[in-house]
N, C-alpha and C. Protein backbone atom coordinates (compact mmCIF):
# COMPACT_ATOMS: atom_id res chain seq x y z
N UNK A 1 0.83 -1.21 0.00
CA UNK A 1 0.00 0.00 0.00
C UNK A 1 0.86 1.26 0.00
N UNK A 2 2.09 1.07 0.10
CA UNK A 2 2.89 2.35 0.74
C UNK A 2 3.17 3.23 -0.83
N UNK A 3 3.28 2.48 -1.80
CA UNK A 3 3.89 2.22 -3.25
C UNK A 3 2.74 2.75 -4.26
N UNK A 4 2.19 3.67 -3.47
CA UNK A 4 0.89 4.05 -4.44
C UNK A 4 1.04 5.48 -4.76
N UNK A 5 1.02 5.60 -5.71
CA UNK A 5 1.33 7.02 -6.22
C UNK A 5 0.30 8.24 -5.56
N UNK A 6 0.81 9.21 -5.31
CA UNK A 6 -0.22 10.49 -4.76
C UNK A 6 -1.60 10.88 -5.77
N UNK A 7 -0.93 9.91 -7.12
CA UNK A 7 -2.41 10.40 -7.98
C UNK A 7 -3.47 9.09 -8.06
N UNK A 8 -2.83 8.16 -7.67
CA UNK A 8 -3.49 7.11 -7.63
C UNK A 8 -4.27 7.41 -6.11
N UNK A 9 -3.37 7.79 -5.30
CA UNK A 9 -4.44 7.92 -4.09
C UNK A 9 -5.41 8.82 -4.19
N UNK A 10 -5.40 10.09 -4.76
CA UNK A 10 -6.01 11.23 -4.76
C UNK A 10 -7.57 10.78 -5.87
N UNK A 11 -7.17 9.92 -6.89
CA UNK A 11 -8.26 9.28 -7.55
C UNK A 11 -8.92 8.33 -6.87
N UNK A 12 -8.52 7.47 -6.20
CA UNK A 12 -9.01 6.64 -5.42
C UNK A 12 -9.77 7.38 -4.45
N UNK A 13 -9.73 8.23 -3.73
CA UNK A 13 -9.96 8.88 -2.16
C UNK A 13 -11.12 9.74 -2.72
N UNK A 14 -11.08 10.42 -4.25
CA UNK A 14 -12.17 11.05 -4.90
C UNK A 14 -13.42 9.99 -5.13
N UNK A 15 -12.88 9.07 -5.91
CA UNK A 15 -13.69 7.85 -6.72
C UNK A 15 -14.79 7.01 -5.34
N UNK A 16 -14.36 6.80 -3.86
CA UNK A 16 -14.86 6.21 -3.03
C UNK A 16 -15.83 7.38 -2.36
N UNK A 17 -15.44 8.53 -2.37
CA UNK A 17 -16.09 9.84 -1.78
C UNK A 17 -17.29 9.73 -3.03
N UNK A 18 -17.08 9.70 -4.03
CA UNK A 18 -18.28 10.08 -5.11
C UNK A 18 -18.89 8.67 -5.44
N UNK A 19 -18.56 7.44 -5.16
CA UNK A 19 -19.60 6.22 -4.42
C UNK A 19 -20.33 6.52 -3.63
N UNK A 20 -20.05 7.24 -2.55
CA UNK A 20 -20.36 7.18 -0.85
C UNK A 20 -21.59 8.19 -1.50
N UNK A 21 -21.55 8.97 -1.81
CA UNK A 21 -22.46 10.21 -2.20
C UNK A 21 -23.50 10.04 -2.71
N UNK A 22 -23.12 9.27 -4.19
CA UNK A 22 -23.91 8.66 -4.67
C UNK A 22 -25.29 7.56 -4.06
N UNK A 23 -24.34 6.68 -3.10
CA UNK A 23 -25.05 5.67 -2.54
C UNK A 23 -26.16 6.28 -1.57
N UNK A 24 -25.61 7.31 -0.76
CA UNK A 24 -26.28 7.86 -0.03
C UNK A 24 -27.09 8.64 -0.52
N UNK A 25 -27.37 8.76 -2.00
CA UNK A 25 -28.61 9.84 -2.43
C UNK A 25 -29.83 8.68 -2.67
N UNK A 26 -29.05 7.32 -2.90
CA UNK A 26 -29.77 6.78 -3.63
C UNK A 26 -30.45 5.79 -2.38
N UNK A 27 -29.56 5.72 -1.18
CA UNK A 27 -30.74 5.55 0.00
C UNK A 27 -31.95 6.40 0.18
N UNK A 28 -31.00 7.77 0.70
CA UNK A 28 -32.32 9.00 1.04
C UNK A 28 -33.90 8.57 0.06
N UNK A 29 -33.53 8.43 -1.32
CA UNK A 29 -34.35 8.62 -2.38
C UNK A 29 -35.14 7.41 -2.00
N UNK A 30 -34.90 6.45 -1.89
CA UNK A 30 -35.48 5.25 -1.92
C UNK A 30 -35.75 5.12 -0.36
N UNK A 31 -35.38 5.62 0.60
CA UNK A 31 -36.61 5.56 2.18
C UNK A 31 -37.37 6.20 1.93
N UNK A 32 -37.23 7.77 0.89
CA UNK A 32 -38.70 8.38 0.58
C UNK A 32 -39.73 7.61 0.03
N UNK A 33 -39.39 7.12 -0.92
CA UNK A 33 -40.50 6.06 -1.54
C UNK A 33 -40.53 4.80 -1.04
N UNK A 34 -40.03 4.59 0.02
CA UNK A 34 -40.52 3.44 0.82
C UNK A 34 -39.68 1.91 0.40
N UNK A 35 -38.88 1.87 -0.60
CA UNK A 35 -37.90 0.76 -1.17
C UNK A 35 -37.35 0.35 -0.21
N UNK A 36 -36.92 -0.97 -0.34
CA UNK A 36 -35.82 -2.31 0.52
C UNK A 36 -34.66 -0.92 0.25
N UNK A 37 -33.96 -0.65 0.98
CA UNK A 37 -32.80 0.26 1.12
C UNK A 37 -31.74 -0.79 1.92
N UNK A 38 -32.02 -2.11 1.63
CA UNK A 38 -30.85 -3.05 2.67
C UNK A 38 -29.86 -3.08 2.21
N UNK A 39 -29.56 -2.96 0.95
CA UNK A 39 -28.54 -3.71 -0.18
C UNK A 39 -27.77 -2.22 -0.13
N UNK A 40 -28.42 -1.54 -0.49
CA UNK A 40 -28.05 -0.07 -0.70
C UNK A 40 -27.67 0.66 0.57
N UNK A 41 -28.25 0.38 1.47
CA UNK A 41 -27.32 0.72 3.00
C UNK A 41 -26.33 -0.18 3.61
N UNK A 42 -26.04 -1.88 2.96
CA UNK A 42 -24.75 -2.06 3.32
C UNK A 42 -23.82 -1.67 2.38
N UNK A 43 -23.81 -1.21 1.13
CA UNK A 43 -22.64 -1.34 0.06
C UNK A 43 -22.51 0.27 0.57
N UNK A 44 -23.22 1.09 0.92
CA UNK A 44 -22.68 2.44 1.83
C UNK A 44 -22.02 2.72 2.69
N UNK A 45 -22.47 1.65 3.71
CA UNK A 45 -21.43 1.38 4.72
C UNK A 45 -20.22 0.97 4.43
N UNK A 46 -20.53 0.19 3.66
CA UNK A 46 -18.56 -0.36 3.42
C UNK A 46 -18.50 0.33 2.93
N UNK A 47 -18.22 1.27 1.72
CA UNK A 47 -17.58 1.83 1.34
C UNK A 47 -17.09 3.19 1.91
N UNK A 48 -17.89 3.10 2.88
CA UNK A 48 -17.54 4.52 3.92
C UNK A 48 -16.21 3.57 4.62
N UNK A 49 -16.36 2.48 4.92
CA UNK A 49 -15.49 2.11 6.33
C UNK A 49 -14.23 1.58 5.32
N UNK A 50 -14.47 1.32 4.10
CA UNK A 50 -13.12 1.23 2.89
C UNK A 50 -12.24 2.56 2.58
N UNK A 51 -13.33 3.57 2.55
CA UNK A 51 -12.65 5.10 2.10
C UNK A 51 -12.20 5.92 3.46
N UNK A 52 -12.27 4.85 4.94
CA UNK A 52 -12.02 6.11 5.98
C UNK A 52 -10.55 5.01 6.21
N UNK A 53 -10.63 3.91 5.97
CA UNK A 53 -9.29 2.95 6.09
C UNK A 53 -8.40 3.51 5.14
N UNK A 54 -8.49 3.83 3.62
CA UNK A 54 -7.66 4.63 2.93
C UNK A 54 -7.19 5.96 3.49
N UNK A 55 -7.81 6.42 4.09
CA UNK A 55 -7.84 7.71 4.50
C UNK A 55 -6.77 7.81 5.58
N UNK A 56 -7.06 6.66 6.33
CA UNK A 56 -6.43 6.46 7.55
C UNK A 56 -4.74 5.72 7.26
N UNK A 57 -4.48 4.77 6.33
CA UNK A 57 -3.29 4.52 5.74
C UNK A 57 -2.70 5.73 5.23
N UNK A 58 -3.35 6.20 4.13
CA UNK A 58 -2.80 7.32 3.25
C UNK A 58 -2.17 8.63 4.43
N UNK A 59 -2.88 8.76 4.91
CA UNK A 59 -3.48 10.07 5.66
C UNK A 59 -3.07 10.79 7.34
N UNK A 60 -3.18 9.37 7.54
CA UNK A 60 -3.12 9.23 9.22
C UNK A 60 -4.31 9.52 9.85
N UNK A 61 -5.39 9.31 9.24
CA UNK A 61 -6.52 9.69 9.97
C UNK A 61 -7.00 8.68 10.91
N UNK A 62 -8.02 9.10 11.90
CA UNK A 62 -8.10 8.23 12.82
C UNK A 62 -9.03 7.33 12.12
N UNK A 63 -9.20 5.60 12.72
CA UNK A 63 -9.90 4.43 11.85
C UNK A 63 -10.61 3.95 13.31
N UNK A 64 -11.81 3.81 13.43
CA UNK A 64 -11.89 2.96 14.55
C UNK A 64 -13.28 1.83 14.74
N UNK A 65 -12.90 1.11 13.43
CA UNK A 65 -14.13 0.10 13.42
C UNK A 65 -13.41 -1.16 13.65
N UNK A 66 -14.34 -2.08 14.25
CA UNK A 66 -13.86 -3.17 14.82
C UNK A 66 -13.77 -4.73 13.81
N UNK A 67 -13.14 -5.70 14.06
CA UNK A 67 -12.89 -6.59 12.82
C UNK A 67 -14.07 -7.24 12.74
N UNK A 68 -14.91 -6.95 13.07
CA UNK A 68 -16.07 -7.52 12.40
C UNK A 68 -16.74 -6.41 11.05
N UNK A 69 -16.79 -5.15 11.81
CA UNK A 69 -17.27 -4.49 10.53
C UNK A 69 -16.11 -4.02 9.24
N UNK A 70 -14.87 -4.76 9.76
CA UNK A 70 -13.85 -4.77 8.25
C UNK A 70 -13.91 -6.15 7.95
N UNK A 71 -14.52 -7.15 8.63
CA UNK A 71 -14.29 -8.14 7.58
C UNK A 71 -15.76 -8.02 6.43
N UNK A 72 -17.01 -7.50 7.39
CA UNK A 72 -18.11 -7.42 6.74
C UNK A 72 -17.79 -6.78 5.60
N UNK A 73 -17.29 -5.43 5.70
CA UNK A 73 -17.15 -4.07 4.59
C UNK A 73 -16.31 -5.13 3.14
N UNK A 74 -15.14 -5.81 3.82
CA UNK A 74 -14.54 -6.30 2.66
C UNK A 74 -15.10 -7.53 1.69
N UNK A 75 -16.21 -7.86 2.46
CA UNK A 75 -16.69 -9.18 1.56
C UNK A 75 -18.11 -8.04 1.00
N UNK A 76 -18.34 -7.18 1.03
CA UNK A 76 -19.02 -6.66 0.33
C UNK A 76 -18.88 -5.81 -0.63
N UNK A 77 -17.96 -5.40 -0.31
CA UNK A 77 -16.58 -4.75 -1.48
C UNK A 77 -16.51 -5.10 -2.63
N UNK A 78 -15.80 -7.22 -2.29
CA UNK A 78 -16.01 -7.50 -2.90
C UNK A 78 -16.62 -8.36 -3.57
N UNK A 79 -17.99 -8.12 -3.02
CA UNK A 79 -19.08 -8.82 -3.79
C UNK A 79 -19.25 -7.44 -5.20
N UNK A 80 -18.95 -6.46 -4.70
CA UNK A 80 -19.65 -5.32 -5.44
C UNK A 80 -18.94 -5.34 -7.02
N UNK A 81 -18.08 -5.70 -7.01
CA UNK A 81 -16.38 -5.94 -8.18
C UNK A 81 -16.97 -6.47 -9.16
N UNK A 82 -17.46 -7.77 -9.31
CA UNK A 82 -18.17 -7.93 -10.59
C UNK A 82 -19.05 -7.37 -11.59
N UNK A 83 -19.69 -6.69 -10.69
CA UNK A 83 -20.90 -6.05 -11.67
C UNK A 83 -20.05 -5.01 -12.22
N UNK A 84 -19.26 -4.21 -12.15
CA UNK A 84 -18.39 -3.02 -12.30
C UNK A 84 -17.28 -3.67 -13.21
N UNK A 85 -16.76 -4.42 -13.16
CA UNK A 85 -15.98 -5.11 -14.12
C UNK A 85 -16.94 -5.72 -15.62
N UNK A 86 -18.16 -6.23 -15.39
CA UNK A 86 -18.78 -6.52 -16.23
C UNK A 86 -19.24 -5.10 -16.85
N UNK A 87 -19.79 -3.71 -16.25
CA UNK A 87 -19.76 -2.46 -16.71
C UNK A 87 -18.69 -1.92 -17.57
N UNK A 88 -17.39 -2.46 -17.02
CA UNK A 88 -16.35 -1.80 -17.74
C UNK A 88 -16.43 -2.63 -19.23
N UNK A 89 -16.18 -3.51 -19.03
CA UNK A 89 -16.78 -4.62 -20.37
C UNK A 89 -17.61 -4.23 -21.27
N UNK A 90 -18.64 -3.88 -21.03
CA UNK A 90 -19.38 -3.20 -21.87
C UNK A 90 -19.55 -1.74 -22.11
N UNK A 91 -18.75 -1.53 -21.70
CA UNK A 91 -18.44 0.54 -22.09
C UNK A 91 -17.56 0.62 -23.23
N UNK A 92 -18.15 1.35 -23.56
CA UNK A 92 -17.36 1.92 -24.96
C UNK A 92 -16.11 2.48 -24.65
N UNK A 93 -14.80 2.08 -25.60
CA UNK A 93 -13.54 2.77 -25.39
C UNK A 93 -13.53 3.68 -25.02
N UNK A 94 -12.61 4.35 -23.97
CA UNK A 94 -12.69 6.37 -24.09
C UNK A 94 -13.76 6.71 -23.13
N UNK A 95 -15.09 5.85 -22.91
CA UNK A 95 -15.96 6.69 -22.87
C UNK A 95 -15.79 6.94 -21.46
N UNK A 96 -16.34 8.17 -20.42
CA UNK A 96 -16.56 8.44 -19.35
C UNK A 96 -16.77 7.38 -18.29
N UNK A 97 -17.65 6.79 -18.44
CA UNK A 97 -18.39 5.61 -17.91
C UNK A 97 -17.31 5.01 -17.75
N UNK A 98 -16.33 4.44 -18.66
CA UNK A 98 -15.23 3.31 -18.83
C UNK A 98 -14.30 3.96 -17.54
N UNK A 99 -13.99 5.09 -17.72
CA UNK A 99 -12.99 5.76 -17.23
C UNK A 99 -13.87 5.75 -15.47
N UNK A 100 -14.20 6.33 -15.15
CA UNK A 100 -15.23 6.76 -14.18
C UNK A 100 -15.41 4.55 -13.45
N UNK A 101 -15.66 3.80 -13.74
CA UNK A 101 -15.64 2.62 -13.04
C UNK A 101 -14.37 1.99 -13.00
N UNK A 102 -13.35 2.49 -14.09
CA UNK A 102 -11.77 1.68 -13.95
C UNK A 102 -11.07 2.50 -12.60
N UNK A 103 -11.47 3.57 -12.56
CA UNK A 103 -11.18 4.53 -11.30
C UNK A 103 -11.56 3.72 -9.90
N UNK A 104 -13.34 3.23 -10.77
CA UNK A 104 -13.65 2.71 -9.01
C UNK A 104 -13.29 1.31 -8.53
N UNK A 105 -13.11 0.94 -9.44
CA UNK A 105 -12.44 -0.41 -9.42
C UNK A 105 -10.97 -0.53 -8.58
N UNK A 106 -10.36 0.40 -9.45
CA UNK A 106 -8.96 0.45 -8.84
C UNK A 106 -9.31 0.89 -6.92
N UNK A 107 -10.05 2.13 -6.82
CA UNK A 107 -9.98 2.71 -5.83
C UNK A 107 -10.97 1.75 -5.01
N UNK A 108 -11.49 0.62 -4.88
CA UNK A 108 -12.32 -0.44 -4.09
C UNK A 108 -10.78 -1.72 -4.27
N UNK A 109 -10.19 -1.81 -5.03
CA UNK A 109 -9.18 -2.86 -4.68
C UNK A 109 -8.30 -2.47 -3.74
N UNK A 110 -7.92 -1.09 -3.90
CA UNK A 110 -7.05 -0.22 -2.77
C UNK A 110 -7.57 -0.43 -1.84
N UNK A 111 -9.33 -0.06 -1.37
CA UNK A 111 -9.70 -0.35 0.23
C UNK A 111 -9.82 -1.57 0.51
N UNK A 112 -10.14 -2.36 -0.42
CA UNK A 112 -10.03 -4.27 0.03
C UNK A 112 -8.52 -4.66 0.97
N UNK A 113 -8.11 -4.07 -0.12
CA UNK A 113 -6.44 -4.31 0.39
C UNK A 113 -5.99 -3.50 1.90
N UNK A 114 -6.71 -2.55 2.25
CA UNK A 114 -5.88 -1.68 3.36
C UNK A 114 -6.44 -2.03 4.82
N UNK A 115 -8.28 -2.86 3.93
CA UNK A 115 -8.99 -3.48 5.09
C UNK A 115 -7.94 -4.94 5.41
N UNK A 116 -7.93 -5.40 4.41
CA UNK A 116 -7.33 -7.00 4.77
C UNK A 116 -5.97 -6.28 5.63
N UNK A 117 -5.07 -5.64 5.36
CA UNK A 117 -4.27 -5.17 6.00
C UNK A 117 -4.33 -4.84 7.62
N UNK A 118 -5.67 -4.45 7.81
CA UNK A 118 -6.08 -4.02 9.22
C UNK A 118 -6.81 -5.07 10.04
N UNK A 119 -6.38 -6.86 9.16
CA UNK A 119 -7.16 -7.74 9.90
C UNK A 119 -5.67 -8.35 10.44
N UNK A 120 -4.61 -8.29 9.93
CA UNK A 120 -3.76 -9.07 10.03
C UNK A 120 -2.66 -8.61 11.41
């Protein structure tokens, strides 16, 4: 983890912040209308407790969740990897989209990795 470039982190630390955002609009939106928000409030959570572990490697920020909710966060992580790899697959060369999930991809393997790091 130490071996990661300042732009790789700075994309990564953006890319998990604009998940987190995302996810969380798309809870709010969906307790308004009354939707299962289960799926969509754990892949929030981890990725909050993936992007505050980056934060906290990169950063020195303080981390203070316990190994149950990093082993949870990381098997949901990477449950999340396929569908996003199969997205990248089907995006057009160049296009935004392509660019915009190879980002999140990279920046969710970074927090897999910094969680497994914080089990050992």
């Amino acid at each position: 983890m130490a071996n990661v470039s300042q732009d790789i982190q700075d994309m990564s630390i953006t890319s998990l912040e604009s998940t987190f955002k995302k996810l969380s609009n798309a809870y709010k939106s969906m307790t308004e209308k009354g939707s299962n928000t289960t799926v969509v409030k754990k892949r929030r959570d981890a990725v909050k407790v993936g992007l505050e572990s980056l934060k906290g490697t990169w950063y020195g920020e303080v981390f203070i969740y316990d190994k149950e909710v990093i082993i949870t966060s990381k098997e949901i992580l990477e449950r999340v990897m396929p569908s996003i790899e199969k997205q990248i697959a089907n995006a057009k060369e160049g296009s935004s989209q392509k660019t915009i999930n190879e980002r999140r991809i990279t920046a969710l393997k970074l927090a897999i990795d910094s969680l497994e790091n914080r089990l050992k």
